[in-house]
Protein backbone atom coordinates (compact mmCIF):
# COMPACT_ATOMS: atom_id res chain seq x y z
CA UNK A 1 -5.63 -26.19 135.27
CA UNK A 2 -3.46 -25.73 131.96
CA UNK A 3 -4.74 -23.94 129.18
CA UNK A 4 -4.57 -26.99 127.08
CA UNK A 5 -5.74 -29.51 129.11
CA UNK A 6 -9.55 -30.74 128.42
CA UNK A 7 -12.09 -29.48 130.41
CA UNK A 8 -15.79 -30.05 130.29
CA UNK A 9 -17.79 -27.60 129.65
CA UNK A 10 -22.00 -26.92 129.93
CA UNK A 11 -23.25 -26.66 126.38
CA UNK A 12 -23.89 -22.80 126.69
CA UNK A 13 -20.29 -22.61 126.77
CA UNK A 14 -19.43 -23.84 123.63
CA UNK A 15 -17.67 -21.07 121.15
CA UNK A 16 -20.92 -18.82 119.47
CA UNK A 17 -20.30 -20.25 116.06
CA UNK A 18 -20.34 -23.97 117.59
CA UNK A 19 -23.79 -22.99 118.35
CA UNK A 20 -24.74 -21.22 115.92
CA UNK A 21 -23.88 -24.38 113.59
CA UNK A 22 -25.42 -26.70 115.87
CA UNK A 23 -28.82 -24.50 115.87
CA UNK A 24 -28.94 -23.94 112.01
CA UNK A 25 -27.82 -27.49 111.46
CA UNK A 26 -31.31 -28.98 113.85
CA UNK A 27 -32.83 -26.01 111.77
CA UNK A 28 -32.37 -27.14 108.25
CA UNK A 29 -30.98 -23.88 107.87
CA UNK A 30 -28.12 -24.84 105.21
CA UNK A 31 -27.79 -20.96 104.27
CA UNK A 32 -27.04 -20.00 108.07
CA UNK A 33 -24.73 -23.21 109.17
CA UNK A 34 -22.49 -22.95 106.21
CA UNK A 35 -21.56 -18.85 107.61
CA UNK A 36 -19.84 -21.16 110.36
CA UNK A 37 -17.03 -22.58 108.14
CA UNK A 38 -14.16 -21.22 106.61
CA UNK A 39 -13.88 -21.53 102.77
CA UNK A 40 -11.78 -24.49 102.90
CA UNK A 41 -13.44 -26.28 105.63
CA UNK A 42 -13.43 -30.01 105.96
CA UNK A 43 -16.16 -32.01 107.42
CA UNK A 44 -16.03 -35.60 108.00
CA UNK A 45 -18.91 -38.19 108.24
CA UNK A 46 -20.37 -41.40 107.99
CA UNK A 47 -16.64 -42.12 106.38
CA UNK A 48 -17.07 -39.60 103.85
CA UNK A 49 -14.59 -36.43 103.50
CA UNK A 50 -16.48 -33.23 102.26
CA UNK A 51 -14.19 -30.46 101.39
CA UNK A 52 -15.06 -26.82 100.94
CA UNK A 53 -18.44 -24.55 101.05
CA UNK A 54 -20.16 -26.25 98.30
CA UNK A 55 -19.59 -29.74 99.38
CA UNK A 56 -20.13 -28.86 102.83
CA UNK A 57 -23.38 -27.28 101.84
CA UNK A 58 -24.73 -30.28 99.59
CA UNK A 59 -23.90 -32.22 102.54
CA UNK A 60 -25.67 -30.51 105.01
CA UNK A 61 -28.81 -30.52 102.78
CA UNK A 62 -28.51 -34.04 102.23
CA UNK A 63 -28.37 -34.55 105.57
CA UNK A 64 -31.72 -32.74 106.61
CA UNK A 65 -33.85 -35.00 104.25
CA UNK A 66 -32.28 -38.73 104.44
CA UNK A 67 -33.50 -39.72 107.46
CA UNK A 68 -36.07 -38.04 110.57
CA UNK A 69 -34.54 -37.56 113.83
CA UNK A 70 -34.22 -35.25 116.87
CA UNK A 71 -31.06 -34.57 118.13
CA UNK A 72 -30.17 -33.89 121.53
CA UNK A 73 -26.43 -31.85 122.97
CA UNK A 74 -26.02 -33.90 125.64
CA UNK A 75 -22.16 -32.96 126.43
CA UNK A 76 -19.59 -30.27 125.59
CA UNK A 77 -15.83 -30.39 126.40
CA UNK A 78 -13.04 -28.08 124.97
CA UNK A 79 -9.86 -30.15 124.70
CA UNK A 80 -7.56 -27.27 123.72
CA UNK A 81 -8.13 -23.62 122.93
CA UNK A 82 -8.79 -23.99 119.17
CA UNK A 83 -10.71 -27.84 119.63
CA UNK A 84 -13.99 -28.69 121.09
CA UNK A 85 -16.54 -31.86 121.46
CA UNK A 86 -20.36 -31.34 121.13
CA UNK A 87 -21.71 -35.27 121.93
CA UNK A 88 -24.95 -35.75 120.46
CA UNK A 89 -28.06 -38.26 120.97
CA UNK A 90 -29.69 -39.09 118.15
CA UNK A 91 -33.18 -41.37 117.69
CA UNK A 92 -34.56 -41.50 114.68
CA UNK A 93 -35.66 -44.14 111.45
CA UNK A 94 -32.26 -44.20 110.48
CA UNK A 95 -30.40 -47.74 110.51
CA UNK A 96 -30.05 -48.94 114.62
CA UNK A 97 -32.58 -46.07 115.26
CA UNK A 98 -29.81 -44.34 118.16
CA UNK A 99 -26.75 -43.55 118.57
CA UNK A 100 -24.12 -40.95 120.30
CA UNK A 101 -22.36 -39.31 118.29
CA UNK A 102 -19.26 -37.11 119.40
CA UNK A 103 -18.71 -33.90 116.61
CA UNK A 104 -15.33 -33.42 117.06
CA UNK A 105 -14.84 -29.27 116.02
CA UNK A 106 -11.50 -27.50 115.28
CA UNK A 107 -11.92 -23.36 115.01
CA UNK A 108 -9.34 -21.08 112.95
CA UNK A 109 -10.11 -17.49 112.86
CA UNK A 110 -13.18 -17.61 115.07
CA UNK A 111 -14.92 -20.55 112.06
CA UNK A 112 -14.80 -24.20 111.85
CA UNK A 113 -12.07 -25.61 110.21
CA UNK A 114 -12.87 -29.48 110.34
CA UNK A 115 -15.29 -31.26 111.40
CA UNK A 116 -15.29 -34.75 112.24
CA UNK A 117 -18.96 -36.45 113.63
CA UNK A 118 -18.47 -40.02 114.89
CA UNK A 119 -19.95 -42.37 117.53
């Protein structure tokens, strides 16, 4: 297989500070999941566009408190070296109380660069 072709991958696999995100983020650990971006990071969701540490970090603690909800990795593929999809199930009291989302994560330098989260 070609280095750039996507290939599925177990969850375990998924770059360290994927995961480390991913844990700190379930965590409410806004402090530890913002180390995973670089300065000028951009994260898209719910159609809004959050650029930078600060918004990034407002968003995340937003995040933790508007609704209740586990989350659940279900899937992990890396579709070229530098870009990788974490797919999510989420239940919770927010509005259609499920949904699978796909986090869409591009890496520069060994952080995130963008983020995009969308079903």
């Amino acid at each position: 297989m070609h280095d750039n072709q996507p290939r599925t991958s177990t969850p375990d696999a998924l770059p360290e500070v994927i995961t480390r995100y991913l844990k700190a983020h379930r965590a409410h650990d806004t402090a530890t999941a913002i180390t995973a971006f670089t300065s000028e990071a951009t994260v898209i969701d719910d159609g809004n566009t959050y650029e930078g540490t600060d918004a990034i970090g407002e968003w995340l603690d937003r995040s933790a408190t508007e609704f209740n909800y586990t989350i659940h990795l279900t899937g992990a593929q890396r579709t070229d070296p530098t870009r990788y999809i974490a797919t999510h199930h989420l239940e919770g009291n927010f509005p259609g109380g499920a949904i699978d989302l796909r986090y869409q994560f591009t890496l520069r330098d060994g952080l995130i660069e963008r983020l995009v989260i969308a079903p």
